[in-house]
C-alpha atoms as a PDB file:
ATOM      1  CA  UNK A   1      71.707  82.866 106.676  1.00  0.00           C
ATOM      2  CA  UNK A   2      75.657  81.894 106.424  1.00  0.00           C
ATOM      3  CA  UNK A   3      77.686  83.581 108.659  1.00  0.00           C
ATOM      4  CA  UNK A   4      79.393  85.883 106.014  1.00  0.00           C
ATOM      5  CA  UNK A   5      76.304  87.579 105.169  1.00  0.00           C
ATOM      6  CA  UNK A   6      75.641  87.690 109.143  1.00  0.00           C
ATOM      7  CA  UNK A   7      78.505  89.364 109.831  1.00  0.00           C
ATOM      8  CA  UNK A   8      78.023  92.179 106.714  1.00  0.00           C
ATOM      9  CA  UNK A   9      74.792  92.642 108.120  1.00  0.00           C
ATOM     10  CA  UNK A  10      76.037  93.406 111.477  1.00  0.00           C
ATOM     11  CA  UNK A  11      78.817  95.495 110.193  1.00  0.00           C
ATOM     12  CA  UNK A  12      76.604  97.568 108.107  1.00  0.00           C
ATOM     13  CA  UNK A  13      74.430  98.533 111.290  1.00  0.00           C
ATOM     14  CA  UNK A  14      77.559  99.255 113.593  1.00  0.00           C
ATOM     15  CA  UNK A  15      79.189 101.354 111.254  1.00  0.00           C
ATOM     16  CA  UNK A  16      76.120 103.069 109.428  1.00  0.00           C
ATOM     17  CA  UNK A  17      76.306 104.776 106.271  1.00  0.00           C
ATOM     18  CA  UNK A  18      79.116 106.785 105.247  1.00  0.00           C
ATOM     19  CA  UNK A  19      79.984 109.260 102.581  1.00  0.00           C
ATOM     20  CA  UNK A  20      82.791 109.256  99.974  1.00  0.00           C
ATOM     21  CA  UNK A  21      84.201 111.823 102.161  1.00  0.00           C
ATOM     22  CA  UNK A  22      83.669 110.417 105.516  1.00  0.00           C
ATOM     23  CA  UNK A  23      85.177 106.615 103.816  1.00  0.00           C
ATOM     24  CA  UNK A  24      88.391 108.422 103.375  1.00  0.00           C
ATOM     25  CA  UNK A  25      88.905 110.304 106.502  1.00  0.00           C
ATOM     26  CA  UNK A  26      88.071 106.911 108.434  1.00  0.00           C
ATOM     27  CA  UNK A  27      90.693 105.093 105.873  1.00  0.00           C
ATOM     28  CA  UNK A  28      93.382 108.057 106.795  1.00  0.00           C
ATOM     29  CA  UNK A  29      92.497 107.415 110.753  1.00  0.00           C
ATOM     30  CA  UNK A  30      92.936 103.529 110.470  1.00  0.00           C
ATOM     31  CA  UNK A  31      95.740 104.208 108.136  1.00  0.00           C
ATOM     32  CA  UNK A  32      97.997 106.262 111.188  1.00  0.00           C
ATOM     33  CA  UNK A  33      96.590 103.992 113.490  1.00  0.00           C
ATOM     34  CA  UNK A  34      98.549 101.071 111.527  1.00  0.00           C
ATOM     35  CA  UNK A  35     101.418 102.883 111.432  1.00  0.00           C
ATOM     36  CA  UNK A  36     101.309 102.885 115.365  1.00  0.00           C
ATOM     37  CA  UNK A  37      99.743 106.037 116.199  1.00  0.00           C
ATOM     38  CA  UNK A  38      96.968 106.162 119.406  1.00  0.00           C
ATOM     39  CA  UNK A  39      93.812 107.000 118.045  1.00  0.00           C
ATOM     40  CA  UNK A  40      93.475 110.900 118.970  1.00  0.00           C
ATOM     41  CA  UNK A  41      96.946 111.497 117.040  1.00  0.00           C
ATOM     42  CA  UNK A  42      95.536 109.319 114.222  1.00  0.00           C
ATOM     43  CA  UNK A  43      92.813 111.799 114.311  1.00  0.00           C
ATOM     44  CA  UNK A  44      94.470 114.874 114.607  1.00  0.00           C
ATOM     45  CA  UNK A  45      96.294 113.734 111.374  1.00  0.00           C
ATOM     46  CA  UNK A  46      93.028 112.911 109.517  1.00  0.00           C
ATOM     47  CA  UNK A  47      91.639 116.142 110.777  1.00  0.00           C
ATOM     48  CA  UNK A  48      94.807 117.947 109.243  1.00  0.00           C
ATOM     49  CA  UNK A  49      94.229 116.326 105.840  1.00  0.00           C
ATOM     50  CA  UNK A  50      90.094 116.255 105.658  1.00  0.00           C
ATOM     51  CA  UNK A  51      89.474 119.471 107.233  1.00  0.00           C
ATOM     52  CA  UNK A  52      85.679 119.466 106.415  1.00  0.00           C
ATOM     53  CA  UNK A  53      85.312 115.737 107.945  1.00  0.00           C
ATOM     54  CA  UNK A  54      86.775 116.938 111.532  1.00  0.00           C
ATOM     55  CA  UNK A  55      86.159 114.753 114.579  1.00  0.00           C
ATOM     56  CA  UNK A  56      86.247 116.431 117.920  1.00  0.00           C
ATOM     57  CA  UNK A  57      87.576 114.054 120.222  1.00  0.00           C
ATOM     58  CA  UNK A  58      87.992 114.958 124.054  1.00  0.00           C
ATOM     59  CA  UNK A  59      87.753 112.611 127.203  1.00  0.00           C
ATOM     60  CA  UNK A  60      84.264 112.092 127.251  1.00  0.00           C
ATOM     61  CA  UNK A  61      84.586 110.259 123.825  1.00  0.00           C
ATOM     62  CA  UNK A  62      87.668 109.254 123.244  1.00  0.00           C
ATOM     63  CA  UNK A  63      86.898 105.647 124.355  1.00  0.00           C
ATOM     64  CA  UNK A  64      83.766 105.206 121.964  1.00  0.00           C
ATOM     65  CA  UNK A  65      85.431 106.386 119.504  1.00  0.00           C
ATOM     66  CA  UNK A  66      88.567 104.663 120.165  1.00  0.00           C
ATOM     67  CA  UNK A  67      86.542 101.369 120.171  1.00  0.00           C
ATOM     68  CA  UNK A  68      84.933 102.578 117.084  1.00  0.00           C
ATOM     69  CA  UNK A  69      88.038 103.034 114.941  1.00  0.00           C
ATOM     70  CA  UNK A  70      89.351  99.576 117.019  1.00  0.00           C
ATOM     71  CA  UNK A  71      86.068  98.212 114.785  1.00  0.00           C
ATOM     72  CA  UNK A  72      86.302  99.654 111.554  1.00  0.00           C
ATOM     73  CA  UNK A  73      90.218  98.999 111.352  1.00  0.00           C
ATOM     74  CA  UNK A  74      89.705  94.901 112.450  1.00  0.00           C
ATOM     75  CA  UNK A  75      86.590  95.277 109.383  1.00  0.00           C
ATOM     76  CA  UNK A  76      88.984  96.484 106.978  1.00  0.00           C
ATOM     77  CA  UNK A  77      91.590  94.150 107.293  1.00  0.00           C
ATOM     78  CA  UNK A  78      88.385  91.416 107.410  1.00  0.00           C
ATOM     79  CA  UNK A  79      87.503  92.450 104.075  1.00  0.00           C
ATOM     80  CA  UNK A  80      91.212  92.493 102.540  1.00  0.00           C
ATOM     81  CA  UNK A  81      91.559  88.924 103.564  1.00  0.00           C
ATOM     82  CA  UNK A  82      88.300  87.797 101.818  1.00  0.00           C
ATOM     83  CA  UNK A  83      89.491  90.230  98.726  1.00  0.00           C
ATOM     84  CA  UNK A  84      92.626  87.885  98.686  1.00  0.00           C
ATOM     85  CA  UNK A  85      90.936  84.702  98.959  1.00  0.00           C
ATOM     86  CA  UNK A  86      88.567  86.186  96.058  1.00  0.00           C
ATOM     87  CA  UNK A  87      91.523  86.946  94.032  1.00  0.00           C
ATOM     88  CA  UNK A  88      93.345  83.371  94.602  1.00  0.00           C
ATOM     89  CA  UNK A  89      90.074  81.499  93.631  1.00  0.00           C
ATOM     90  CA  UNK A  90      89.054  80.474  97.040  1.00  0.00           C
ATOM     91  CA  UNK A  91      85.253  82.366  96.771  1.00  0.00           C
ATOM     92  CA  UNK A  92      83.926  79.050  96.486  1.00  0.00           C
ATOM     93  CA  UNK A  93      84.638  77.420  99.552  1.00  0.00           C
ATOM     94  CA  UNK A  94      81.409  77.310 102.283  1.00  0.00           C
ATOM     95  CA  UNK A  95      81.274  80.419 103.889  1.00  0.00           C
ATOM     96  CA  UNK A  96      81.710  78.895 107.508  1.00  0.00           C
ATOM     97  CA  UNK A  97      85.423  77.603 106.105  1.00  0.00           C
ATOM     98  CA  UNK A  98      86.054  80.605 104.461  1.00  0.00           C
ATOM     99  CA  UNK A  99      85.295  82.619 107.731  1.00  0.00           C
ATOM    100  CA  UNK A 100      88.118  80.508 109.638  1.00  0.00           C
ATOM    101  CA  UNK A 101      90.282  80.977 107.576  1.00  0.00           C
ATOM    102  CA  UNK A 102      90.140  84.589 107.746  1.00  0.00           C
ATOM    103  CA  UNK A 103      90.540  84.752 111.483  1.00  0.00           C
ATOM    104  CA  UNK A 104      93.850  82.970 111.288  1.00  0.00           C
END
């Protein structure tokens, strides 16, 4: 198994399946984290515009959820590197040099 289709794999099981709606609340958390925000404002904001997709955060969770978001944002910007090398023809390379590359 290369390691690309390792990794996806792996994702897939940390993060679990997630609805349309659920996608873009996560995207609009990441998205305030990015723009500097800790996580439980980044929520707060996400809970402001997804209402329905709500995350309770207090103490006892912040940190696992924290770490989740941590995840999910390092997973996105993982995937819009390989979308780039897609789009500038690089798709081809082995998947071991293709991984490096990302994590420059």
């Amino acid at each position: 198994m290369d390691i690309l289709k390792q990794y996806i794999g792996r994702a897939d099981e940390i993060i679990g399946e997630r609805t349309p709606e659920e996608q873009k609340y996560d995207r609009e958390v990441i998205r305030w984290m990015r723009k500097g925000k800790a996580v439980a404002k980044a929520i707060a904001k996400a809970n402001e515009k997804y209402p329905t997709e709500a995350l309770q955060v207090d103490s006892d969770n912040l940190a696992d959820v924290q770490a989740h978001y941590e995840y999910l944002a390092e997973h996105y910007a993982i995937n819009e590197k390989l979308d780039l090398l897609k789009k500038i023809g690089l798709e081809s390379l082995p998947a071991i040099e293709l991984a490096s590359k990302v994590q420059r």
